[in-house]
C-alpha atoms as a PDB file:
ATOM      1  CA  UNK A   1     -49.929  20.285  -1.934  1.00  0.00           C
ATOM      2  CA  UNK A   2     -47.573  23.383  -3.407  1.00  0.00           C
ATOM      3  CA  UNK A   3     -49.750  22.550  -6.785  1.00  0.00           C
ATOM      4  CA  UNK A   4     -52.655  24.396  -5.001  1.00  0.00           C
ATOM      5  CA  UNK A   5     -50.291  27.547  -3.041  1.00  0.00           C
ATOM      6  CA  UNK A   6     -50.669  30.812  -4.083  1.00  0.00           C
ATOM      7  CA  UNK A   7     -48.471  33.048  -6.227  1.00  0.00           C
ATOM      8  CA  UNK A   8     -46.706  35.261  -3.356  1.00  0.00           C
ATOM      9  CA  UNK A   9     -45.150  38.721  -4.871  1.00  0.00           C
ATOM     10  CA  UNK A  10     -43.932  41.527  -2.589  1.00  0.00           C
ATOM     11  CA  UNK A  11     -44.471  44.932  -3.619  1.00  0.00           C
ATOM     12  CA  UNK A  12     -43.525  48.262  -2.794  1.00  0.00           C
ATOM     13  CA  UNK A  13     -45.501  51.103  -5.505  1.00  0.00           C
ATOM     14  CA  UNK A  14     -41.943  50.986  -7.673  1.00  0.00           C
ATOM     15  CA  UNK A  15     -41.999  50.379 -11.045  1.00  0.00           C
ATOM     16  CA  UNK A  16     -40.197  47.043 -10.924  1.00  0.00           C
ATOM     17  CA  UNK A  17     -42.402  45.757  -8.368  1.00  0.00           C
ATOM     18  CA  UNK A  18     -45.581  46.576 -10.421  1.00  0.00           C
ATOM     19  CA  UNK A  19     -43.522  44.456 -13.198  1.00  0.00           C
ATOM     20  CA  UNK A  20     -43.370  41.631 -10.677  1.00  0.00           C
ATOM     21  CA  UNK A  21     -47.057  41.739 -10.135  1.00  0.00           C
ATOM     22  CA  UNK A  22     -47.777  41.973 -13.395  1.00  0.00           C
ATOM     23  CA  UNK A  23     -45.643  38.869 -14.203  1.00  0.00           C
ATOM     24  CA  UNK A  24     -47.127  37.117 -11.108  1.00  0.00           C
ATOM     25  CA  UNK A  25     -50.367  37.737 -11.743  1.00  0.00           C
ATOM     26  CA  UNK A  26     -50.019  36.022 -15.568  1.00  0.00           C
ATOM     27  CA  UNK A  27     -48.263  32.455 -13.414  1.00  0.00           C
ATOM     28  CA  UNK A  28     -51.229  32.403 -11.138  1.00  0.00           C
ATOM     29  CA  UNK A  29     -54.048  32.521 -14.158  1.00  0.00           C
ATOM     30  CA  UNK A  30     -51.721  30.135 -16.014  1.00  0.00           C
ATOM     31  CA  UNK A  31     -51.461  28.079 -13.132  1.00  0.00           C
ATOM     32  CA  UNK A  32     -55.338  27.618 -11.807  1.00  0.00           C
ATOM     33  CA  UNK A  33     -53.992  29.653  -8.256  1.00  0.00           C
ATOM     34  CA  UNK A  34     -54.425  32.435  -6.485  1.00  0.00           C
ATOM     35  CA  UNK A  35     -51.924  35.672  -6.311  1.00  0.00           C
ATOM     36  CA  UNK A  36     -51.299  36.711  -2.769  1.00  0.00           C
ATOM     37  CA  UNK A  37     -49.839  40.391  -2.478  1.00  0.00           C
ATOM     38  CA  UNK A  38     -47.986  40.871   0.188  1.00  0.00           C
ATOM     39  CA  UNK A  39     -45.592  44.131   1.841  1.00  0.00           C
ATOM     40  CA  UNK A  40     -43.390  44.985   4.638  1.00  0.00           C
ATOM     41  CA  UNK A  41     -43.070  47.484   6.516  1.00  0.00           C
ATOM     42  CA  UNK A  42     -40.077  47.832   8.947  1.00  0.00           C
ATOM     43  CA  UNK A  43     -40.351  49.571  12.055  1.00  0.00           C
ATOM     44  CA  UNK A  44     -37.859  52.535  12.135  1.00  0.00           C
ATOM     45  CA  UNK A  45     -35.027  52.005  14.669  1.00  0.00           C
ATOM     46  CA  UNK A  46     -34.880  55.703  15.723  1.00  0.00           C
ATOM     47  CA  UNK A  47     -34.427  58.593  13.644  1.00  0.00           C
ATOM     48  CA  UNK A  48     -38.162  60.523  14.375  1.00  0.00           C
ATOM     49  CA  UNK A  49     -39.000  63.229  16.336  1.00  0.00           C
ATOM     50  CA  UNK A  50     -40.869  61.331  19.223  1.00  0.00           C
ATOM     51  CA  UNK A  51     -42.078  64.494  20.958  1.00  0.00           C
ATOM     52  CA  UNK A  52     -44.145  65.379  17.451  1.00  0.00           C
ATOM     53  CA  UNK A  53     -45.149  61.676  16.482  1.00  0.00           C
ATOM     54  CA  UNK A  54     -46.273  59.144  18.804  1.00  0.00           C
ATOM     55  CA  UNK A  55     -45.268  55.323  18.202  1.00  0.00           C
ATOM     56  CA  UNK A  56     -48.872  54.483  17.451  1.00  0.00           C
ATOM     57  CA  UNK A  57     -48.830  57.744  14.622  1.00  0.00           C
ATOM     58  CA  UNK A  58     -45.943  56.011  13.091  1.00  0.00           C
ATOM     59  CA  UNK A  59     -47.179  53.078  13.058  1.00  0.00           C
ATOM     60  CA  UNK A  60     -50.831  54.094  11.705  1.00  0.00           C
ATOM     61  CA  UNK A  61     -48.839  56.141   8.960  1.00  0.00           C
ATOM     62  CA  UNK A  62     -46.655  53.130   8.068  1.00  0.00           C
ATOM     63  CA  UNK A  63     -49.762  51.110   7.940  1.00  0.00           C
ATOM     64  CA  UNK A  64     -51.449  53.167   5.769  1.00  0.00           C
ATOM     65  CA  UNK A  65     -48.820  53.642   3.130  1.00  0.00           C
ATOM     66  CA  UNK A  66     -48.691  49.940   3.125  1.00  0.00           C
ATOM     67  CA  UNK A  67     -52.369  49.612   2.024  1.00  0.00           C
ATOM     68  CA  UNK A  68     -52.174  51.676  -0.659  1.00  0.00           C
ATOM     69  CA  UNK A  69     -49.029  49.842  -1.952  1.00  0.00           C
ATOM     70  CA  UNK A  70     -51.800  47.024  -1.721  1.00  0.00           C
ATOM     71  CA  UNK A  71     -54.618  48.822  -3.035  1.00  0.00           C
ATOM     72  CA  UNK A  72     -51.770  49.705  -5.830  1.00  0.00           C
ATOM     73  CA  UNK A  73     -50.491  46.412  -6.203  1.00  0.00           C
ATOM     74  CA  UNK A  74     -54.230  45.084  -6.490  1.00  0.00           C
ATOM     75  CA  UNK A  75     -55.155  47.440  -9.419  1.00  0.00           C
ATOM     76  CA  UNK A  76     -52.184  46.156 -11.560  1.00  0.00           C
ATOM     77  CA  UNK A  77     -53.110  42.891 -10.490  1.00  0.00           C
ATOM     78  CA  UNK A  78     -56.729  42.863 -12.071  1.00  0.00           C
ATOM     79  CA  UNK A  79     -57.022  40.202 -14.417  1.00  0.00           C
ATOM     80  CA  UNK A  80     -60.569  38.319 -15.100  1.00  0.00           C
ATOM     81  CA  UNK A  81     -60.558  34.773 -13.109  1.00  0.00           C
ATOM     82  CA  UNK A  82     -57.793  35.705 -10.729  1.00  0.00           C
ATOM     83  CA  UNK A  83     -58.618  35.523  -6.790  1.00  0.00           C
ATOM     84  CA  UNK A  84     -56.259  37.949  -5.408  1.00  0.00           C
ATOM     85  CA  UNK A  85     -55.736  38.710  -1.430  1.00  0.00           C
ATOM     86  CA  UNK A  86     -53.288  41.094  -0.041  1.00  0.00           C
ATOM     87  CA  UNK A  87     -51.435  41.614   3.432  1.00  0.00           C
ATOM     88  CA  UNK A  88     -49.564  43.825   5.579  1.00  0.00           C
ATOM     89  CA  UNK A  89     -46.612  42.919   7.522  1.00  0.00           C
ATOM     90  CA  UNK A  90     -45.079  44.715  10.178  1.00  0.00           C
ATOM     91  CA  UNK A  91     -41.086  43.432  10.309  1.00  0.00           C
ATOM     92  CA  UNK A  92     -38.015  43.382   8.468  1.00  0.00           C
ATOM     93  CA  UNK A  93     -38.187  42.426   5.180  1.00  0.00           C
ATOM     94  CA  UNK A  94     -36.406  39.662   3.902  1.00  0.00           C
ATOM     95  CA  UNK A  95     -37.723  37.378   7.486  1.00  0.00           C
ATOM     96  CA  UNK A  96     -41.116  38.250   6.454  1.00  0.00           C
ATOM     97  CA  UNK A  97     -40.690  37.155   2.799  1.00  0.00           C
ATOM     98  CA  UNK A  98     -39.556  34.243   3.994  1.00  0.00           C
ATOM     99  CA  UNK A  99     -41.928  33.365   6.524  1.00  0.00           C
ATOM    100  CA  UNK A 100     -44.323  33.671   4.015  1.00  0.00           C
ATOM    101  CA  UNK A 101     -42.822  32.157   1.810  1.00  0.00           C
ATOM    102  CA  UNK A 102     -43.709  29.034   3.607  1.00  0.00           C
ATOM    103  CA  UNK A 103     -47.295  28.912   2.099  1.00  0.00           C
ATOM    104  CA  UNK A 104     -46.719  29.608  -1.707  1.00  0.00           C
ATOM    105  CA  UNK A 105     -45.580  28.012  -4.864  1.00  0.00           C
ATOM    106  CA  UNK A 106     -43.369  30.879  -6.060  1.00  0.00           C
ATOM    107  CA  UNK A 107     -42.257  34.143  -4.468  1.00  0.00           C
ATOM    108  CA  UNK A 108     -41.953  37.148  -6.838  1.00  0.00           C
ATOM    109  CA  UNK A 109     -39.881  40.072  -6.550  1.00  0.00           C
ATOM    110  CA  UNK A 110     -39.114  43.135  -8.732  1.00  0.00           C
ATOM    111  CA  UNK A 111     -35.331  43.408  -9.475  1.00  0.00           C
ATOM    112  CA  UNK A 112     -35.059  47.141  -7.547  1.00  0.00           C
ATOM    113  CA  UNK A 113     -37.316  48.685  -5.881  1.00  0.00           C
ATOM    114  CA  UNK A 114     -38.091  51.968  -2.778  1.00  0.00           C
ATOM    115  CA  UNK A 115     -38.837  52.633   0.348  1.00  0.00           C
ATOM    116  CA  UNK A 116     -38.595  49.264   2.472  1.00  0.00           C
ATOM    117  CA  UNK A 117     -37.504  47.062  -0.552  1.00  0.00           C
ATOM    118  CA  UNK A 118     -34.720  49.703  -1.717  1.00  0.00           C
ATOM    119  CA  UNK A 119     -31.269  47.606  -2.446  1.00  0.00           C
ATOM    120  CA  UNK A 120     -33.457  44.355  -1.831  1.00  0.00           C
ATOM    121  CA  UNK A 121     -32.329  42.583  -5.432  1.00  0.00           C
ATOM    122  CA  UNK A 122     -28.865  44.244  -5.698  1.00  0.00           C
ATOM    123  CA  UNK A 123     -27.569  43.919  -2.521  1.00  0.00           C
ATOM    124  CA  UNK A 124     -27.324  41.308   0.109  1.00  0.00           C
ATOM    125  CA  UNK A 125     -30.659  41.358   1.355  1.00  0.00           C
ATOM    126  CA  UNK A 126     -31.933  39.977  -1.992  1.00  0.00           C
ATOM    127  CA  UNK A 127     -29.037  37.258  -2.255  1.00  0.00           C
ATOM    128  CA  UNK A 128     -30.389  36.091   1.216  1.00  0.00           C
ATOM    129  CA  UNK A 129     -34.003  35.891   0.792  1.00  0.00           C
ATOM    130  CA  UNK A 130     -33.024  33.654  -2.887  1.00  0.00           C
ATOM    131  CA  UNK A 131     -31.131  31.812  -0.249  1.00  0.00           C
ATOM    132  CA  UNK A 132     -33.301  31.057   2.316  1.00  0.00           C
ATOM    133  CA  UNK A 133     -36.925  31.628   0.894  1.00  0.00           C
ATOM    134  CA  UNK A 134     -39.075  28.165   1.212  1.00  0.00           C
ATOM    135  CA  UNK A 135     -40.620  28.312  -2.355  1.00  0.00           C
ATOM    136  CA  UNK A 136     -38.586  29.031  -5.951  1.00  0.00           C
ATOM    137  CA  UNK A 137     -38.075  32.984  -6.007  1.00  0.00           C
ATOM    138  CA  UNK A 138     -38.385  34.770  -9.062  1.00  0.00           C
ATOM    139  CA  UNK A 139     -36.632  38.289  -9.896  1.00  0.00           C
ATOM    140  CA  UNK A 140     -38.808  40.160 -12.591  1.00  0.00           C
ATOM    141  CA  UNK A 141     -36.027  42.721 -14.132  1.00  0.00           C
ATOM    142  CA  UNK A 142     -34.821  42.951 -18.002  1.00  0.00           C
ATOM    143  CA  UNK A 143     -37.980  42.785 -20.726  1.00  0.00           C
ATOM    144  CA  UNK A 144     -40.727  40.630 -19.916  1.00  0.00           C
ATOM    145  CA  UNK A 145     -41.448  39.511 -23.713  1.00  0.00           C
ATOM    146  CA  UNK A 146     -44.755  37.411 -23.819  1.00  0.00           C
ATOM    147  CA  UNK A 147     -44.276  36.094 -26.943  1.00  0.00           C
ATOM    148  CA  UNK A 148     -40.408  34.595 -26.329  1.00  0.00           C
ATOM    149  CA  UNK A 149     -40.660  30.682 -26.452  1.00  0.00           C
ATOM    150  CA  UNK A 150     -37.333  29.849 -24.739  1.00  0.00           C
ATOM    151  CA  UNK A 151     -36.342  28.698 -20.813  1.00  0.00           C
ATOM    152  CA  UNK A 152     -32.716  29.054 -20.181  1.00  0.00           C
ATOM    153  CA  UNK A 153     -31.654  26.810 -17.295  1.00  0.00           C
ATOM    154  CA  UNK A 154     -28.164  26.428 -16.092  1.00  0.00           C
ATOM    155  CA  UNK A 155     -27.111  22.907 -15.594  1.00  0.00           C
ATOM    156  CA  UNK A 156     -24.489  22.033 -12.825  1.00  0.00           C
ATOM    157  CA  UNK A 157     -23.064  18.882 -12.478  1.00  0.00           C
ATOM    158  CA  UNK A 158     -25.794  17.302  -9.638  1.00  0.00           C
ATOM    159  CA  UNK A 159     -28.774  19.486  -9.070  1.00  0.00           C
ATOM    160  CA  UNK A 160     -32.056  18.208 -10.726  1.00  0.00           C
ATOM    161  CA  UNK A 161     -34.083  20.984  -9.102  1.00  0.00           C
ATOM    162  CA  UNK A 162     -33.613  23.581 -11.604  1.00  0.00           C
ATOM    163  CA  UNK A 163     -34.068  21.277 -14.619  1.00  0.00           C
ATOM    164  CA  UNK A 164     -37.316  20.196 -12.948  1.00  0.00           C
ATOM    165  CA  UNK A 165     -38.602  23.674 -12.132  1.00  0.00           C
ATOM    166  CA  UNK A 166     -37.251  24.579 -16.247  1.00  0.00           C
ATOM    167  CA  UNK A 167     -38.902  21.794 -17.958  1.00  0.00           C
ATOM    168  CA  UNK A 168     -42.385  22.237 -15.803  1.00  0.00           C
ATOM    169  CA  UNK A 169     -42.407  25.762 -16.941  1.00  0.00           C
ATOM    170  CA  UNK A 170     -41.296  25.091 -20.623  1.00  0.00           C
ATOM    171  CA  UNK A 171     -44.334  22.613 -20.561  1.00  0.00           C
ATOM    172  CA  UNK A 172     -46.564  24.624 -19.122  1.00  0.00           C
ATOM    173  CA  UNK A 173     -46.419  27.675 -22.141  1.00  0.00           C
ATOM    174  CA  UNK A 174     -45.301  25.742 -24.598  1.00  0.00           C
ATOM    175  CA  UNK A 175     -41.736  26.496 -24.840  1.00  0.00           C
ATOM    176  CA  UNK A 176     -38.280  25.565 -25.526  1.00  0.00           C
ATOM    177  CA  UNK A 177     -35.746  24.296 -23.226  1.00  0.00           C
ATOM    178  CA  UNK A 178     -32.102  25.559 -23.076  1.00  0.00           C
ATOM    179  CA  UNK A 179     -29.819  23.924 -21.286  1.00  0.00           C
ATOM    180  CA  UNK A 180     -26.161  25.566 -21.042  1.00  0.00           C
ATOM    181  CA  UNK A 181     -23.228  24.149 -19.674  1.00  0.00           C
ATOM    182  CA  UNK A 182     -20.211  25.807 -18.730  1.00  0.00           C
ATOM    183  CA  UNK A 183     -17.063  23.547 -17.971  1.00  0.00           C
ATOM    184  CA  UNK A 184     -13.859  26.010 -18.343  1.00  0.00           C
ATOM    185  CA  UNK A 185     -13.563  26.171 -14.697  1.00  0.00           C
ATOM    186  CA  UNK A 186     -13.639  22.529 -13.705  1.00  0.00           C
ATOM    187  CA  UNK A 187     -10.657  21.941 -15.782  1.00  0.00           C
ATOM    188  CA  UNK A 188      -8.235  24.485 -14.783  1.00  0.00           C
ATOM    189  CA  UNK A 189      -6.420  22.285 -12.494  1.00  0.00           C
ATOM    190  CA  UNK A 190      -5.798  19.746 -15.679  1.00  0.00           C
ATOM    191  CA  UNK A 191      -4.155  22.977 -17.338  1.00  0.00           C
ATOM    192  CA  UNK A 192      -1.609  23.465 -14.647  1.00  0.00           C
ATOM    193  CA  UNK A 193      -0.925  19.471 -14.148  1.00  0.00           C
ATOM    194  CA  UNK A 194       1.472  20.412 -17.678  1.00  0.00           C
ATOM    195  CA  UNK A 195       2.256  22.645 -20.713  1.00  0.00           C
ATOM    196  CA  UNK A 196      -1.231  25.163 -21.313  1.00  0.00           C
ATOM    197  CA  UNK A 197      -0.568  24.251 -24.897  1.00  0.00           C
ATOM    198  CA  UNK A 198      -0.601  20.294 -24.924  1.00  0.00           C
ATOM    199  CA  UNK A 199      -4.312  19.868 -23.260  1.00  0.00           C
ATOM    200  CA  UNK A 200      -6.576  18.613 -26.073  1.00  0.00           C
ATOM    201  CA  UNK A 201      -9.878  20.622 -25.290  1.00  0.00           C
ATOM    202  CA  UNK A 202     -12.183  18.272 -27.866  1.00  0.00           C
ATOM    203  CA  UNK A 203     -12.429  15.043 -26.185  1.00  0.00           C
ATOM    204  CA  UNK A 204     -13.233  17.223 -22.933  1.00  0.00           C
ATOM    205  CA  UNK A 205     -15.836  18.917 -24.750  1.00  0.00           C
ATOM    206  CA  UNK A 206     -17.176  16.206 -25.977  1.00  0.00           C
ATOM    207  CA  UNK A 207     -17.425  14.275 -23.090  1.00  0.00           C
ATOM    208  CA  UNK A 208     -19.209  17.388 -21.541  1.00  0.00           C
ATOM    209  CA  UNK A 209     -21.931  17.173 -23.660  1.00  0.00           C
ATOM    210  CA  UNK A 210     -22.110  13.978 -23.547  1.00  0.00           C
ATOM    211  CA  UNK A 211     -22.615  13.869 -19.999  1.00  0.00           C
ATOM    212  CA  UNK A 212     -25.274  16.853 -20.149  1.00  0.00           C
ATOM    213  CA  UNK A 213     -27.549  14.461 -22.162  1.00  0.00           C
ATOM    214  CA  UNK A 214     -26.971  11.802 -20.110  1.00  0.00           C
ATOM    215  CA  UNK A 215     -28.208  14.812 -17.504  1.00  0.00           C
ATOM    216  CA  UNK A 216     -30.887  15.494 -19.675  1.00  0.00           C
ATOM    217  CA  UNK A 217     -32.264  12.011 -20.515  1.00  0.00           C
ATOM    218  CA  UNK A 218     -34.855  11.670 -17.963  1.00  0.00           C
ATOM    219  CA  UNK A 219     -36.262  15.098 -18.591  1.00  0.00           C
ATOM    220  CA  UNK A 220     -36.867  14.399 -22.230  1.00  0.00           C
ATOM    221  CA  UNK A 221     -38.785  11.203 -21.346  1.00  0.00           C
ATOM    222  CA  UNK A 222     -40.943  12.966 -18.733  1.00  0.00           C
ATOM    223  CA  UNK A 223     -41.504  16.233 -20.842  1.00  0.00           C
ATOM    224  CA  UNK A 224     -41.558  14.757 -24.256  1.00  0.00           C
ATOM    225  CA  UNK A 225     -43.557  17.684 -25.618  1.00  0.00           C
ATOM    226  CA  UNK A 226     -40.692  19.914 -24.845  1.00  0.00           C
ATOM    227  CA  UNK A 227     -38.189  20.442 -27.334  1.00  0.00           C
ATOM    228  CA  UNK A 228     -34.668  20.821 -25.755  1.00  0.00           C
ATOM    229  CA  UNK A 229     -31.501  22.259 -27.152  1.00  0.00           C
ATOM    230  CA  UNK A 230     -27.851  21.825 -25.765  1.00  0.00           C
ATOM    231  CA  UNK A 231     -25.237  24.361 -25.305  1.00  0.00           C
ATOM    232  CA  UNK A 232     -21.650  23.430 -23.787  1.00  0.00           C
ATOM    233  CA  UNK A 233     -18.684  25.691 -23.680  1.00  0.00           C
ATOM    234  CA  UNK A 234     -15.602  26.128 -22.511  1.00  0.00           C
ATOM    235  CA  UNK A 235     -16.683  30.081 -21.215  1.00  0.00           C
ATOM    236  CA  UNK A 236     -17.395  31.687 -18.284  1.00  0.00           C
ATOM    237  CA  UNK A 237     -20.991  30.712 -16.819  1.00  0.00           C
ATOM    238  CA  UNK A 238     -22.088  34.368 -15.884  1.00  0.00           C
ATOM    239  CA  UNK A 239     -21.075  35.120 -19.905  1.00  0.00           C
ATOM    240  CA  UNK A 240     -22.849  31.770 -21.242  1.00  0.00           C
ATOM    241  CA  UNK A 241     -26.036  32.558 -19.321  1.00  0.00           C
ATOM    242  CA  UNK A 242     -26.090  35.767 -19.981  1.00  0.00           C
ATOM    243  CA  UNK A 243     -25.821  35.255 -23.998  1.00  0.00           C
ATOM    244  CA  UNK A 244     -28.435  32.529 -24.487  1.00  0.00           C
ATOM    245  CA  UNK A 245     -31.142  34.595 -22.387  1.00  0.00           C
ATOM    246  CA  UNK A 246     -30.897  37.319 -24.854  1.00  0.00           C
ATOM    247  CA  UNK A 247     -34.535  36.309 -26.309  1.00  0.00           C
ATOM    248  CA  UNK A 248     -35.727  34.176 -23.415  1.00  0.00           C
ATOM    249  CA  UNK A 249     -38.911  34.745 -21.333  1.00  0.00           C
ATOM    250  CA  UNK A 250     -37.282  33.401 -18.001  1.00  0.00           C
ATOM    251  CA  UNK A 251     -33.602  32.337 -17.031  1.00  0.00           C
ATOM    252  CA  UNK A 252     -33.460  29.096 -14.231  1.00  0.00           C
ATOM    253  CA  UNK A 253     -30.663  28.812 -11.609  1.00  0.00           C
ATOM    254  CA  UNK A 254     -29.636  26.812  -8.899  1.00  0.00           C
ATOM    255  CA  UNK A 255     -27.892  27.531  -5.854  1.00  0.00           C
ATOM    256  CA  UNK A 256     -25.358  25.038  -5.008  1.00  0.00           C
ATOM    257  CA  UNK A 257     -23.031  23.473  -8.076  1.00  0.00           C
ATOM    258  CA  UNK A 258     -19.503  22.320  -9.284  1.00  0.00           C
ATOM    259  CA  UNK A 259     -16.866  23.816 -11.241  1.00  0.00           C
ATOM    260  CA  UNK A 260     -18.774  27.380 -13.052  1.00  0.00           C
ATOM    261  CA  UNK A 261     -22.043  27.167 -10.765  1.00  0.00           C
ATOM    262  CA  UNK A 262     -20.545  26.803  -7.798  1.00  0.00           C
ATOM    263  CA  UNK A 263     -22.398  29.033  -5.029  1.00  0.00           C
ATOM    264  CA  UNK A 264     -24.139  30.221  -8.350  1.00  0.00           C
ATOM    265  CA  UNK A 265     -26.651  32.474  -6.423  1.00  0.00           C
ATOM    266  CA  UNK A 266     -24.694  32.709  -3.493  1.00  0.00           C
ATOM    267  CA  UNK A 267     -21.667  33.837  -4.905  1.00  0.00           C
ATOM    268  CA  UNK A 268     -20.708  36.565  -7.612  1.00  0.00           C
ATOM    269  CA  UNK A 269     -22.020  35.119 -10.531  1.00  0.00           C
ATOM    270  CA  UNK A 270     -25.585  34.722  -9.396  1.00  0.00           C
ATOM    271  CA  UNK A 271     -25.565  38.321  -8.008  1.00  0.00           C
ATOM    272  CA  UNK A 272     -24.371  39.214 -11.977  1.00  0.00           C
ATOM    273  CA  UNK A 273     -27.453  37.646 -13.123  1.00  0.00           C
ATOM    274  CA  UNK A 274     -29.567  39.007 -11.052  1.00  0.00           C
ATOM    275  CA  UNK A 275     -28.417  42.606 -11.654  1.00  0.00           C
ATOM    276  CA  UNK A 276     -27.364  42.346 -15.652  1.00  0.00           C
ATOM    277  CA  UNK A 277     -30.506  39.194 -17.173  1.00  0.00           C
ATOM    278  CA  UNK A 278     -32.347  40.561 -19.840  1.00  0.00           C
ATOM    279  CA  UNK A 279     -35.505  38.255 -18.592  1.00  0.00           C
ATOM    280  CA  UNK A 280     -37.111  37.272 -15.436  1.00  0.00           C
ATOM    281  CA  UNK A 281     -34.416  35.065 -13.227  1.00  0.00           C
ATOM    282  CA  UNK A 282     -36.007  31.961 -11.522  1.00  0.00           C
ATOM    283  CA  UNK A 283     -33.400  31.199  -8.481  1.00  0.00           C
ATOM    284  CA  UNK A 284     -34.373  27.343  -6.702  1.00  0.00           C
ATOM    285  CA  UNK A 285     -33.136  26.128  -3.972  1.00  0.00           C
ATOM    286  CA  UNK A 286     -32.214  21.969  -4.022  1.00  0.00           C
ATOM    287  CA  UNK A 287     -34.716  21.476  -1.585  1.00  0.00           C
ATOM    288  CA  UNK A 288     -37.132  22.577  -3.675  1.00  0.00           C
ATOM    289  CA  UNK A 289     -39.747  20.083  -5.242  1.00  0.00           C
END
């Protein structure tokens, strides 16, 4: 049934969001699916002078900026075979993202934006919607390249959903997978059990990527037409990620994890991603299929 949802992408008439659309608009041709455009408008709290504008000229003028955002949003949109629809919504932003959110495959955002959608990425209002949205949300920032070849996904120690979401995508335009490991903070309790000095990192290593192809196993069977590369380190995750999606056309995430991904989106590190990836940052949620 989410095979045959729409593309959803907010905009706002900022650069970054016409980025999004563009980028949105490219999944839903790829994907055989309409692009739905959608914006918010929030009703001001107070702040006008009520005995010059009436609620119902507010509201008109809100309205109207919001259609040309559409009409906007529409225009960058325009690509041959795509069915594109657009709609308003009156409310605050991140609920109405994520009510809508309920009836689409992917929900697109641009990584900053004005207006109603100012802060939405950098701040909290963007960690919540990649938190609570009902469909994978991807942040359009960094350099879209069309011609990389390479999905970065971070790999935690029991999500599947973000492999799943990787490897689909990988398949889908013909790329290659990357999945990176970090594992330097799962083991800093065995550093302080004795001397710094005596812990032998190899064998840990070792059995770390050992136990990422044992992750990895089921994926390569299902996607065999997907080549896959490995990359374990004892580093920081934010760092790891960070470095691998130099050249990559989209960066994968969960939001739940162990040891380095643990509240990966939630927490700090995810919020790092999101402001500093080079590439498009696809955040999924475990209950995501």
């Amino acid at each position: 049934m989410s095979e045959q949802l729409p593309v959803l992408v907010a905009v706002d008439g900022s650069e970054e969001s016409d980025a999004a659309v563009r980028w949105a608009a490219e999944e839903a041709l790829r994907a055989g699916v309409g692009l739905r455009i959608v914006t918010a408008y929030p009703w001001p709290i107070g702040g006008y002078p009520q005995t010059v504008v009436t609620v119902d000229q507010m509201r008109d003028s809100l309205r109207a900026q919001a259609v040309e955002r559409l009409a906007h949003g529409r225009e960058v949109a325009e690509r041959d075979g795509l069915e594109v629809h657009t709609s308003a919504v009156e409310g605050p932003v991140v609920p109405s993202l994520v009510e809508v959110s309920r009836d689409a495959r992917l929900t697109v955002v641009g990584s900053r934006g004005l207006g109603a959608f100012e802060g939405m990425v950098l701040g909290s209002t963007g960690v919540a919607l990649a938190a609570h949205a009902h469909s994978p949300v991807v942040v359009v920032r960094g350099e879209v390249d069309t011609d990389a070849r390479k999905v970065v996904v971070g790999v935690d120690a029991e999500e599947d959903a973000a492999l799943e979401f990787a490897f689909k995508h990988a398949a889908a335009i013909d790329s290659t997978v990357v999945a990176v490991h970090a594992w330097s903070e799962s083991l800093v309790e065995i550093a302080y059990l004795g001397e710094f000095s005596a812990v032998d990192w190899t064998p840990l290593g070792d059995r770390a990527g050992e136990d990422l192809a044992k992750r990895l196993a089921t994926f390569r069977e299902r996607y065999p037409n997907v080549p896959v590369e490995q990359v374990v380190d004892r580093a920081r995750a934010t760092r790891l990620l960070l470095d691998n999606a130099k050249d990559a056309t989209l960066l994968v995430v969960g939001t739940r994890g162990h040891g380095e991904f643990t509240g990966l989106i939630l927490g700090s590190v995810g919020q790092a991603l999101i402001r500093h990836a080079p590439c498009p940052v696809a955040i999924i949620r475990p209950t995501t299929s």
